[in-house]
C-alpha atoms as a PDB file:
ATOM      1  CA  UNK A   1      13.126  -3.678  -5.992  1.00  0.00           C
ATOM      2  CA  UNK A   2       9.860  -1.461  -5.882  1.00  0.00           C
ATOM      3  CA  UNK A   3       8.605  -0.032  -2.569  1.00  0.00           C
ATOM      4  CA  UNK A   4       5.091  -0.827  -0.883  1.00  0.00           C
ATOM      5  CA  UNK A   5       2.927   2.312  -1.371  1.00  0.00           C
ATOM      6  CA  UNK A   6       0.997   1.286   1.894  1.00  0.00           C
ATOM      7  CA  UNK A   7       3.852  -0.132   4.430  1.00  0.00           C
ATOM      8  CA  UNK A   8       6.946   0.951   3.279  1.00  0.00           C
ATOM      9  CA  UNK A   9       8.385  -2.407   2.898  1.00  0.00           C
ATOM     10  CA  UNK A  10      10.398  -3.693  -0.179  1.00  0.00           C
ATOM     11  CA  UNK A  11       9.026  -6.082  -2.961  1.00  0.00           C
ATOM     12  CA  UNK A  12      11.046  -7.836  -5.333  1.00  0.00           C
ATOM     13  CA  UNK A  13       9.235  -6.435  -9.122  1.00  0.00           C
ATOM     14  CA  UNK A  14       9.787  -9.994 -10.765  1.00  0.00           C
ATOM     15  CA  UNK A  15       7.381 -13.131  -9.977  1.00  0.00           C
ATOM     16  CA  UNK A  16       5.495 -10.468  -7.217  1.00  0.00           C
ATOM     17  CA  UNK A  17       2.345 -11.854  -6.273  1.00  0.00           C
ATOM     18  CA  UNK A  18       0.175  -9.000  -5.837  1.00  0.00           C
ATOM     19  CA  UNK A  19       0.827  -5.895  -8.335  1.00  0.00           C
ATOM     20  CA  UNK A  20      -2.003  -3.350  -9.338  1.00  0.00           C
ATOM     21  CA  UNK A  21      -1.772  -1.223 -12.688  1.00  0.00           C
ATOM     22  CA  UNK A  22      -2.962   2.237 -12.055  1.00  0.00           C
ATOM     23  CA  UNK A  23      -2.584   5.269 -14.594  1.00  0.00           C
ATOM     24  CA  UNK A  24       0.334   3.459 -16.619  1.00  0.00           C
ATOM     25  CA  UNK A  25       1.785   3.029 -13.490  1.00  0.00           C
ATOM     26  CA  UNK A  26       2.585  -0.743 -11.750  1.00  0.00           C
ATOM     27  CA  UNK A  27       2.487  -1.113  -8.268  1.00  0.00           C
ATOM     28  CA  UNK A  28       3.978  -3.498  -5.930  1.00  0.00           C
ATOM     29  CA  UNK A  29       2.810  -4.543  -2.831  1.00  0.00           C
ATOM     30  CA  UNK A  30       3.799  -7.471  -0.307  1.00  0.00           C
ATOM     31  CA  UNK A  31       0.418  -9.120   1.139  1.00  0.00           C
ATOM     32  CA  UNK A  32      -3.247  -9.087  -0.216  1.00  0.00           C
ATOM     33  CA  UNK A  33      -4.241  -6.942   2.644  1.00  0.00           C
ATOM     34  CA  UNK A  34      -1.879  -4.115   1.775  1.00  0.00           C
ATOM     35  CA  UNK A  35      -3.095  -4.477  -1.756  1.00  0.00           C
ATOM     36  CA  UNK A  36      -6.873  -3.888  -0.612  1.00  0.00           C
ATOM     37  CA  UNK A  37      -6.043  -1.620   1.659  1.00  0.00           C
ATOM     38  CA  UNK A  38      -4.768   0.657  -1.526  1.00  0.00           C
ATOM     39  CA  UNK A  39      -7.362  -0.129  -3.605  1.00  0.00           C
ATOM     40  CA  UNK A  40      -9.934   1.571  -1.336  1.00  0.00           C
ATOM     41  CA  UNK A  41     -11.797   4.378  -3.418  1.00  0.00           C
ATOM     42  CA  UNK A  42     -10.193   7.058  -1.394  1.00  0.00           C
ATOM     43  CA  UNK A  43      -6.743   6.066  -1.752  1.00  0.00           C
ATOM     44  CA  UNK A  44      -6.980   5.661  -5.294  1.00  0.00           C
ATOM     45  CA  UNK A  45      -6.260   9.204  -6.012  1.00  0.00           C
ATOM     46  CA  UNK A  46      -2.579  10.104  -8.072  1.00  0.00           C
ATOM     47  CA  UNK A  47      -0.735  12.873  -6.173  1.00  0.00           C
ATOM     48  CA  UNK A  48      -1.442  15.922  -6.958  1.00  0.00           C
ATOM     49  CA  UNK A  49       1.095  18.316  -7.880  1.00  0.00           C
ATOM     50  CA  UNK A  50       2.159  21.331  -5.908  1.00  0.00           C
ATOM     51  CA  UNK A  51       0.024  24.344  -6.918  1.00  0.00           C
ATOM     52  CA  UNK A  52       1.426  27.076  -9.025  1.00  0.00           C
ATOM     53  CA  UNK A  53       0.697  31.181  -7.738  1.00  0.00           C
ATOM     54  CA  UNK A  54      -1.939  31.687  -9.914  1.00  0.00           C
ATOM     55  CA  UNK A  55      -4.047  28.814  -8.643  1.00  0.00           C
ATOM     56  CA  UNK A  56      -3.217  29.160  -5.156  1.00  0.00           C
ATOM     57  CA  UNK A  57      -4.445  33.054  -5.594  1.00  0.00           C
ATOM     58  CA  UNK A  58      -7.385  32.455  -7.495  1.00  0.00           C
ATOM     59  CA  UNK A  59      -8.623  29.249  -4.519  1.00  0.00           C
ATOM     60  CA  UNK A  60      -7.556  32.932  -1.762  1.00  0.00           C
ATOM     61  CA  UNK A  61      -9.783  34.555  -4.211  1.00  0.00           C
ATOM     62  CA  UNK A  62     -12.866  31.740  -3.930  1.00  0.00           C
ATOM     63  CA  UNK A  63     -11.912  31.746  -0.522  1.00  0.00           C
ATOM     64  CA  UNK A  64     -12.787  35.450   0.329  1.00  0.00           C
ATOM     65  CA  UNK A  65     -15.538  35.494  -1.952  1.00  0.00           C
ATOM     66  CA  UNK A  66     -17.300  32.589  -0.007  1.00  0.00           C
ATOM     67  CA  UNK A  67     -16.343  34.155   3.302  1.00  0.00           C
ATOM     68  CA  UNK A  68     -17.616  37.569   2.408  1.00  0.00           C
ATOM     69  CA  UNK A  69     -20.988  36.935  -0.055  1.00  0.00           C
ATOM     70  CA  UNK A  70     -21.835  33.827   1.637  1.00  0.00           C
ATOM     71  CA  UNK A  71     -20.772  31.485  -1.856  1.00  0.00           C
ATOM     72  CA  UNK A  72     -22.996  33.381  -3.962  1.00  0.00           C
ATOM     73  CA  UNK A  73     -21.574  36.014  -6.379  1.00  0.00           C
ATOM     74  CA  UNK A  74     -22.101  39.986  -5.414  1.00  0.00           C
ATOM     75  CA  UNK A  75     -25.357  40.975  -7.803  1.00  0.00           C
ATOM     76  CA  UNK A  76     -24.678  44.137 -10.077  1.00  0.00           C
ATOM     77  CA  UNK A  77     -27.743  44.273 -10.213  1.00  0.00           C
END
């Protein structure tokens, strides 16, 4: 049995009706509508993995940079 991404509910994998392959990945889903409602361009995203220290410092970095220079880099010049 696979899961719904969209509603939670179970599917049964063999004979399903309404599958989607995605990133070497096969999804299950119980109506049409569920389907399309997944297969809206902002949905179609794979989750993103939880961010390591070093990223998370350098976005604080990008972050104080923006909030103190405006977004533009200081000029040494």
């Amino acid at each position: 049995m696979a899961k719904d991404p969209v509603c939670g509910m179970d599917v049964e994998e063999k004979g399903a009706a309404h599958l989607l392959h995605f990133e070497h990945e096969t999804l299950y889903f119980c109506s049409k509508q569920c389907k399309e409602a997944y297969a809206q361009p902002s949905t179609m995203k794979k989750a993103t993995r939880k961010k390591g220290f070093f990223a998370r410092f350098l976005e604080k970095l990008a972050k104080d940079n923006n909030e103190t220079f405006g977004g533009t880099p200081p000029k040494c010049h």
